[in-house]
Protein backbone atom coordinates (compact mmCIF):
# COMPACT_ATOMS: atom_id res chain seq x y z
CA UNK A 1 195.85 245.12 -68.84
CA UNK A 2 192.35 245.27 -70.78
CA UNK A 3 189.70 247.06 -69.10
CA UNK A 4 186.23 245.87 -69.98
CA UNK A 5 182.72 247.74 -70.30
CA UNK A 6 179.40 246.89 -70.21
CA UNK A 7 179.61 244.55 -67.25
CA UNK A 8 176.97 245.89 -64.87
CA UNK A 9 173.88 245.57 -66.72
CA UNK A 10 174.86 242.19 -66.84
CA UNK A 11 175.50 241.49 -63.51
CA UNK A 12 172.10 243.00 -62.38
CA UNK A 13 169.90 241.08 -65.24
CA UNK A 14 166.84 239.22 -63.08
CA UNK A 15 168.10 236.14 -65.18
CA UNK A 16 171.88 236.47 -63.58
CA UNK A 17 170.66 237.28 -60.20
CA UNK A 18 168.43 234.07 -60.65
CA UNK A 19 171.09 231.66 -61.85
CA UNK A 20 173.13 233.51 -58.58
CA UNK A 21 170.59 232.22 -56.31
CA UNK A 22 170.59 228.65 -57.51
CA UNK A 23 174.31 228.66 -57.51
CA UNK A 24 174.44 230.02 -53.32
CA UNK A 25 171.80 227.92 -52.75
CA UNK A 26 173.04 224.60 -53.93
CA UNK A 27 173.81 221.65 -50.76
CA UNK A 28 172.00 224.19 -48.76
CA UNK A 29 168.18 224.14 -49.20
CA UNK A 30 167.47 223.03 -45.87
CA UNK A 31 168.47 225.96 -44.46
CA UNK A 32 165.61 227.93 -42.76
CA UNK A 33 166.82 231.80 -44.57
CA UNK A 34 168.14 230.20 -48.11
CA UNK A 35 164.62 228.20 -48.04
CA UNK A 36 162.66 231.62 -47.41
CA UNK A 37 164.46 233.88 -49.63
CA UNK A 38 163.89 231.32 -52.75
CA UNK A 39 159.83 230.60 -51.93
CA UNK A 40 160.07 234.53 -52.17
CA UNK A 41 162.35 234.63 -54.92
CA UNK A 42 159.57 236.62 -57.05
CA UNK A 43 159.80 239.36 -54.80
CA UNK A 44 163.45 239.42 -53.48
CA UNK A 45 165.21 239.22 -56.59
CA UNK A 46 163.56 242.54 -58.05
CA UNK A 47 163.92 244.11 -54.79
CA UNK A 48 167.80 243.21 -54.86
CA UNK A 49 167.88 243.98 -58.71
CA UNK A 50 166.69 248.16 -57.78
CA UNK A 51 168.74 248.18 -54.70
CA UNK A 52 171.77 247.69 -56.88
CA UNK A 53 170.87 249.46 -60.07
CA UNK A 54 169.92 252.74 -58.10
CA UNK A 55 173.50 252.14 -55.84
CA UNK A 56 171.51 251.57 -52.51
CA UNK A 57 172.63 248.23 -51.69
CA UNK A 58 174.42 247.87 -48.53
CA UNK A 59 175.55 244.19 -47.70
CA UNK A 60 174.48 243.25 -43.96
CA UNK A 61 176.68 242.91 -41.10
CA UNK A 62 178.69 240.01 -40.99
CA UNK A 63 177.85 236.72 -38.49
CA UNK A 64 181.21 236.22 -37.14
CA UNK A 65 182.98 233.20 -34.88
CA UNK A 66 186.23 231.92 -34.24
CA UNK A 67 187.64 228.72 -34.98
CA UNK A 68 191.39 227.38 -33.89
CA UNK A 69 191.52 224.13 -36.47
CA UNK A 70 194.06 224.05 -38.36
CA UNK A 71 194.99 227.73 -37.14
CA UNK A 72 193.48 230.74 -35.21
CA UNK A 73 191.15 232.62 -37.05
CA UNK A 74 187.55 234.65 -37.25
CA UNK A 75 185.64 233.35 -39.86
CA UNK A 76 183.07 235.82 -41.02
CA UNK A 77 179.78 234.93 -43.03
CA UNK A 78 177.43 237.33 -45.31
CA UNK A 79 174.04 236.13 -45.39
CA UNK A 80 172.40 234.35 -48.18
CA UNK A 81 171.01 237.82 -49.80
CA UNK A 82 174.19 238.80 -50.33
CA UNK A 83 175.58 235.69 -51.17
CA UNK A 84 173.51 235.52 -54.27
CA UNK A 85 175.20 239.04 -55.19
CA UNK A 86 178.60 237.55 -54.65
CA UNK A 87 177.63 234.83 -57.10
CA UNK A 88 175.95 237.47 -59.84
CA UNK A 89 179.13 239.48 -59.50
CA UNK A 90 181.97 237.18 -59.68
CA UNK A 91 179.42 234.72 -62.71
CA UNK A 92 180.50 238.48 -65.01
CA UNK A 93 183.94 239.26 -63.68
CA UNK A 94 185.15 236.13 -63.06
CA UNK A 95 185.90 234.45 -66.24
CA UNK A 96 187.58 238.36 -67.34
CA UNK A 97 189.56 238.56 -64.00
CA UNK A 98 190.70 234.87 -64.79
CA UNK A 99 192.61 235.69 -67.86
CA UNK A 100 195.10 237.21 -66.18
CA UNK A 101 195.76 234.17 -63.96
CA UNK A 102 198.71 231.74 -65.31
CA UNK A 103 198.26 227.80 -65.70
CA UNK A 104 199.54 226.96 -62.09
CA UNK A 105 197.33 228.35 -59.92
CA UNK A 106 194.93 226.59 -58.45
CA UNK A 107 192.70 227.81 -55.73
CA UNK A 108 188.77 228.31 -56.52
CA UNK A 109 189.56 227.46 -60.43
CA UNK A 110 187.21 225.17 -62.64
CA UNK A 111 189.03 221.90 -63.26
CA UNK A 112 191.68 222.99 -60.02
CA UNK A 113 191.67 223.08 -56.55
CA UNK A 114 193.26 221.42 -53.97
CA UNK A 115 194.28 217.48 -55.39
CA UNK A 116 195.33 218.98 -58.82
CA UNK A 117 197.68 221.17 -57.45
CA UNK A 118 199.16 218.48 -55.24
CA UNK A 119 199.50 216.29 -58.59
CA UNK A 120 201.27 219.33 -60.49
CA UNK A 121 203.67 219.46 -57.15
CA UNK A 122 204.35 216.23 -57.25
CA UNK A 123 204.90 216.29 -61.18
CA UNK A 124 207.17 219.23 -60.32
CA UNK A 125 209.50 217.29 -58.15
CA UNK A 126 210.10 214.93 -60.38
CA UNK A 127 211.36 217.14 -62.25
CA UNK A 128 213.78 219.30 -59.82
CA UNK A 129 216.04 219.12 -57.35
CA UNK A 130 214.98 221.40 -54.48
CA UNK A 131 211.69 222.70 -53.43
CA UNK A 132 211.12 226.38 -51.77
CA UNK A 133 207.69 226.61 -49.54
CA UNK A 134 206.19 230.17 -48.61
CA UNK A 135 203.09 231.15 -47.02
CA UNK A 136 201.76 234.73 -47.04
CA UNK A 137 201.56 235.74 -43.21
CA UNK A 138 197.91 236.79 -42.01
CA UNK A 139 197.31 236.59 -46.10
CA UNK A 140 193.16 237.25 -45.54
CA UNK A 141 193.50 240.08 -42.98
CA UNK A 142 196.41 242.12 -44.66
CA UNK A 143 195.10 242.52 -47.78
CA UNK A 144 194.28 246.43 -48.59
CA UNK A 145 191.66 247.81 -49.95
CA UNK A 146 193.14 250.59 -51.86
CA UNK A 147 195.47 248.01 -53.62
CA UNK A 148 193.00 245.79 -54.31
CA UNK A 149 190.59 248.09 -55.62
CA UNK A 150 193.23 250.06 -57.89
CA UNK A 151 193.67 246.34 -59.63
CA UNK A 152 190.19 245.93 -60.19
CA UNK A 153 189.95 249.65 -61.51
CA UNK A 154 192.78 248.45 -64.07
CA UNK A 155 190.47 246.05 -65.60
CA UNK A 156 186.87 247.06 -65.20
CA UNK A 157 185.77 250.96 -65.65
CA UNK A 158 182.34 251.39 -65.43
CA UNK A 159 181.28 253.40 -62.56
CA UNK A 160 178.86 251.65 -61.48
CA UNK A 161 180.51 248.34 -61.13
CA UNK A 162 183.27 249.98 -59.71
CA UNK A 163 180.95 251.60 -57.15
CA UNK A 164 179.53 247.72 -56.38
CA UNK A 165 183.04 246.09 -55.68
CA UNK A 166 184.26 249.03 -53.37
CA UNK A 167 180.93 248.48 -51.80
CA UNK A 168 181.77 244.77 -51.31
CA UNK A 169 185.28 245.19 -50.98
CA UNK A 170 185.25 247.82 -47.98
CA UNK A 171 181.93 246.21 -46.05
CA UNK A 172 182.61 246.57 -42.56
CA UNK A 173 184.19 243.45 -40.67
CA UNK A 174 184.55 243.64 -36.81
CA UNK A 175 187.74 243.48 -35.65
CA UNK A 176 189.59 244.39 -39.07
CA UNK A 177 191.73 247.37 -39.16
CA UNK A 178 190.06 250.20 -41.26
CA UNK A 179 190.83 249.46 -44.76
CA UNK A 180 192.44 246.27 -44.45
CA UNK A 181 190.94 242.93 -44.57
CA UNK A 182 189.36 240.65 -46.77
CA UNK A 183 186.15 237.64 -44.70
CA UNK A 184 187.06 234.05 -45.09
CA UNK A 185 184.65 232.00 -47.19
CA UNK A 186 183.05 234.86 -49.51
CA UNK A 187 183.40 233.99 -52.86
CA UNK A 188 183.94 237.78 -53.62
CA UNK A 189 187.10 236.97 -51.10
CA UNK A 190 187.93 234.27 -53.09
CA UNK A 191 188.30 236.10 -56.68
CA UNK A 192 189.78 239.38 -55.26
CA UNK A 193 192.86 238.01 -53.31
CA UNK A 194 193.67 235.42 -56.62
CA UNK A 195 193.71 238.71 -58.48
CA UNK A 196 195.93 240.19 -55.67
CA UNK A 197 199.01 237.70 -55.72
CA UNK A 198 198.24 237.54 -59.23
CA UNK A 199 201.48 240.04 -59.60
CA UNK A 200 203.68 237.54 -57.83
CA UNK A 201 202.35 234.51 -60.05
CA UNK A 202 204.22 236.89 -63.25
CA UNK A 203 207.11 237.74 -61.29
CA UNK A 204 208.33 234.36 -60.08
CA UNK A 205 207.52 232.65 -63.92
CA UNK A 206 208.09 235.84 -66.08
CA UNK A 207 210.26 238.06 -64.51
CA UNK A 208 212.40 235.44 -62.06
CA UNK A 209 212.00 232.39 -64.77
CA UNK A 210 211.56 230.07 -61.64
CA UNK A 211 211.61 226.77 -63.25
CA UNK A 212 208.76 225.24 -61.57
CA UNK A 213 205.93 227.26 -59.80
CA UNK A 214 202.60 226.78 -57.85
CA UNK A 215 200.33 228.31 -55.77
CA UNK A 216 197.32 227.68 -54.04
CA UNK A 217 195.85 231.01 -52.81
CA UNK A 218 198.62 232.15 -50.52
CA UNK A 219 200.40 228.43 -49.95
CA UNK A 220 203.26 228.96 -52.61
CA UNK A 221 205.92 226.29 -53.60
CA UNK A 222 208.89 226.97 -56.61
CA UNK A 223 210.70 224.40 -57.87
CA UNK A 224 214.31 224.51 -59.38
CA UNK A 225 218.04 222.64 -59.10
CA UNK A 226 219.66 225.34 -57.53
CA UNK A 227 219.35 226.78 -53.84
CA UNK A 228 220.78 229.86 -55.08
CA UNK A 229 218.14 230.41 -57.75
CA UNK A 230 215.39 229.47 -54.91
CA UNK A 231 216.87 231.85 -52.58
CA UNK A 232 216.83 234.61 -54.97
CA UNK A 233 213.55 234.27 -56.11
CA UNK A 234 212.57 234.60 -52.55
CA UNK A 235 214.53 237.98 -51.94
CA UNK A 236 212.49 239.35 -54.93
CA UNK A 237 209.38 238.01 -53.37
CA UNK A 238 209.76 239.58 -50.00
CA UNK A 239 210.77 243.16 -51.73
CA UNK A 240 207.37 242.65 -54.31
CA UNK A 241 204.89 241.78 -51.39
CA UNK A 242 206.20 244.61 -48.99
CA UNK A 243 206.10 247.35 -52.19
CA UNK A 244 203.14 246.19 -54.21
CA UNK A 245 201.13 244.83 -52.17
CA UNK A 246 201.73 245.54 -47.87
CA UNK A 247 202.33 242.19 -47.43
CA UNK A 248 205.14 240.13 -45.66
CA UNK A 249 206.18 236.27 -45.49
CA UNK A 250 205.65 233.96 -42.79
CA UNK A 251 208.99 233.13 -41.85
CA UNK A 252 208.29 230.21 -39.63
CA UNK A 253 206.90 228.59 -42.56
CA UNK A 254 209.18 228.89 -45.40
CA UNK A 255 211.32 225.79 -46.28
CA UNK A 256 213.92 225.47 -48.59
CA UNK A 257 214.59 221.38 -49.16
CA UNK A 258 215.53 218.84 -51.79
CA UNK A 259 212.61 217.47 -53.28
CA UNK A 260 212.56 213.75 -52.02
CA UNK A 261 212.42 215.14 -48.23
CA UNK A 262 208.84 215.60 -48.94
CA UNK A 263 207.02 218.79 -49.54
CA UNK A 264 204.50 220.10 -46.87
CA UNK A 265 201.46 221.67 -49.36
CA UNK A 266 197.86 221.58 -48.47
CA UNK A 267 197.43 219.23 -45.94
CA UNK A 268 199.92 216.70 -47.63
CA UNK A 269 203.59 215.56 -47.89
CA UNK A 270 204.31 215.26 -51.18
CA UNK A 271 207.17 212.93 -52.25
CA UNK A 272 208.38 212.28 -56.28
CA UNK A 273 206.78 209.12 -55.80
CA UNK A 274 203.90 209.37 -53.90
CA UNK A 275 201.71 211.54 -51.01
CA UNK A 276 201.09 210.90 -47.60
CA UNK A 277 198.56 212.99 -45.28
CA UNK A 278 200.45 215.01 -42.79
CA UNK A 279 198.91 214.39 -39.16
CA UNK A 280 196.81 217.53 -38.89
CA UNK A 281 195.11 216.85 -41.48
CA UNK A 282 194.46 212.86 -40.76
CA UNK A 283 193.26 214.12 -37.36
CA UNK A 284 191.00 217.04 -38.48
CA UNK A 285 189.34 214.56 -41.27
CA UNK A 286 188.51 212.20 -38.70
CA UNK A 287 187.43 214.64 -35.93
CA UNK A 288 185.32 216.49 -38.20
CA UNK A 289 183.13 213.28 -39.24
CA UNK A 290 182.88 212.47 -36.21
CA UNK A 291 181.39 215.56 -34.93
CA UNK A 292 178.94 215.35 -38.16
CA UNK A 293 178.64 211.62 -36.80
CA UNK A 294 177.19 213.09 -33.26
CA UNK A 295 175.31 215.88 -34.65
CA UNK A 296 173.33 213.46 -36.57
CA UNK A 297 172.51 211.09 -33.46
CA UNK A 298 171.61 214.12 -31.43
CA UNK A 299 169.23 215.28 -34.46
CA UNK A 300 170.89 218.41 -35.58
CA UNK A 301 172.13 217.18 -38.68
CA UNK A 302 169.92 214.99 -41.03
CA UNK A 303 171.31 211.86 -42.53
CA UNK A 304 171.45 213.26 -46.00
CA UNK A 305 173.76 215.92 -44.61
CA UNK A 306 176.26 213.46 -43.13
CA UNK A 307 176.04 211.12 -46.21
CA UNK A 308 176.99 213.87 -48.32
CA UNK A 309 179.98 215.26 -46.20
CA UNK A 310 181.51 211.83 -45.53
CA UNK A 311 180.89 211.53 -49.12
CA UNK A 312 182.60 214.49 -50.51
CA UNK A 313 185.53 213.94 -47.92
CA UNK A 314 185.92 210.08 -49.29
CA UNK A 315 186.00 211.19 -52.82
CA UNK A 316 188.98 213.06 -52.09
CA UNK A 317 190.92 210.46 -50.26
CA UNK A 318 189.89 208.21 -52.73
CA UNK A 319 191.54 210.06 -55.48
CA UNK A 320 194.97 209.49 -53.85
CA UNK A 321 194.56 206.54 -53.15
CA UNK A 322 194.22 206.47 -49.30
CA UNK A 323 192.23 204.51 -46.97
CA UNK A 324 191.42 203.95 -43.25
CA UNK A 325 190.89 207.80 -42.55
CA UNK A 326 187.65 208.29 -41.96
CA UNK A 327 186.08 206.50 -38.96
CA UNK A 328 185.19 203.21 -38.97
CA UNK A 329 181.78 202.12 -40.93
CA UNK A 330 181.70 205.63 -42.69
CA UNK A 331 183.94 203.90 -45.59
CA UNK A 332 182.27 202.13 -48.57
């Protein structure tokens, strides 16, 4: 693995950390600390700029609440400071740490994400006979920082970079086991735990030569015409995620299928021949525009705000062709 230099000085440039800003701030002007921070912009960004070229930056405590749809979990969020040096960092690292990624995955990629690799499934199946489906159990709260930071140290060996991504990697999270643990929604988060199943990505396609292969952060489906083939790629998976990486399967969750059964993946059922949304996710579509829908007549969400989401969530139900999800009127 190449290790690269001269990163930091990059990363800390007033330019970067400005193009950082815009970038965390986007779809969220109207919020009262992104709107302060960027009518002070002149002052914060060289303030943030010396807090991280002389090491003293400490990220603040995370804001922290639970949430139960689709699953239990605490999602924690950094505040908008250090959101914009989430965006400066991974704007350098990114496209390096990216290199190492192969074709089929899919999660927080330019020209990815979540419809493409539902297309590539579906392409897949077409293709083979039997499907294999494995999610990573607790994936976000098992990851470990000592791992995680040796695979960063592979690539990237300036000290004070490396100082910066321990910094960001090891920020305290309440209710995380020491040294463990990786918040929800960070785009840090997002980068690092790629990079950290990155391993299995070259084992199932290099090492294994799974025929078909692709994963979506830690949803994972392989494709081929043989059970036995499926079922050994899996025993190698469980031994590789245990070793390397302190990680286990969710058993509950893993499916091993023919192809036209459907394939559960992101929300969807995916068939050779077409898609169809799987009930949770019909019901959390609707629910959530509807809550958007009374947060808007009780005038704590603007209309611009609910245009937009209803918007965005159209688009993608649009693009497979589905209709009469969202609630009725919110449609075009």
């Amino acid at each position: 693995m190449k290790s690269h230099g001269g990163l930091f000085a990059r990363i800390v440039e007033i330019e970067n950390l400005r193009r950082a800003m815009e970038a965390a701030a986007r779809g969220k002007r109207d919020r009262v600390a992104v709107a302060r921070f960027l009518n002070e912009a002149d002052e914060e960004l060289p303030r943030l700029r010396d807090e991280l070229d002389s090491g003293r930056y400490i990220p603040c405590r995370y804001r922290q609440f639970r949430v139960s749809d689709p699953k239990p979990r605490t999602i924690s969020c950094s505040n908008f400071r250090d959101r914009v040096v989430h965006h400066a960092v991974c704007d350098v690292i990114g496209p390096l740490i990216e290199r190492r990624f192969l074709f089929d995955t899919y999660a927080c990629r330019k020209d990815k994400g979540t419809h493409r690799a539902t297309a590539r499934a579906q392409e897949l199946a077409r293709q083979r006979v039997y499907f294999l489906k494995l999610d990573v159990a607790s994936f976000f709260d098992s990851v470990d920082h000592k791992i995680l930071l040796d695979l960063l140290a592979r690539q990237f060996r300036e000290p004070p970079l490396l100082a910066l991504l321990e910094t960001l990697v090891s920020a305290p999270m309440a209710g995380a086991p020491p040294g463990k643990g990786l918040p929800i929604g960070n785009l840090t988060s997002q980068w690092f735990a790629n990079l950290y199943l990155d391993g299995a990505d070259h084992l199932v396609k290099e090492t294994l030569r799974v025929p078909g292969y692709v994963r979506y952060m830690d949803d994972m489906v392989l494709f081929a015409d043989s059970k036995a083939v499926l079922w050994a790629a899996h025993d190698a998976l469980v031994r590789f995620l245990a070793d390397e990486r302190c990680l286990s399967l969710e058993a509950s969750a893993t499916r091993l299928a023919p192809c036209a059964e459907g394939i559960p993946f992101l929300g969807m059922r995916v068939f050779p021949g077409t898609w169809r949304l799987q009930r949770g996710r019909f019901l959390r579509t609707r629910r959530r525009i509807r809550g958007k829908e009374r947060a808007f007549l009780k005038e704590r969400l603007s209309e611009e705000r609910l245009a937009r989401s209803a918007a965005a969530a159209q688009g993608i139900l649009s693009w497979y062709g589905m209709k009469g999800v969202l609630p009725e009127g919110m449609e075009v």
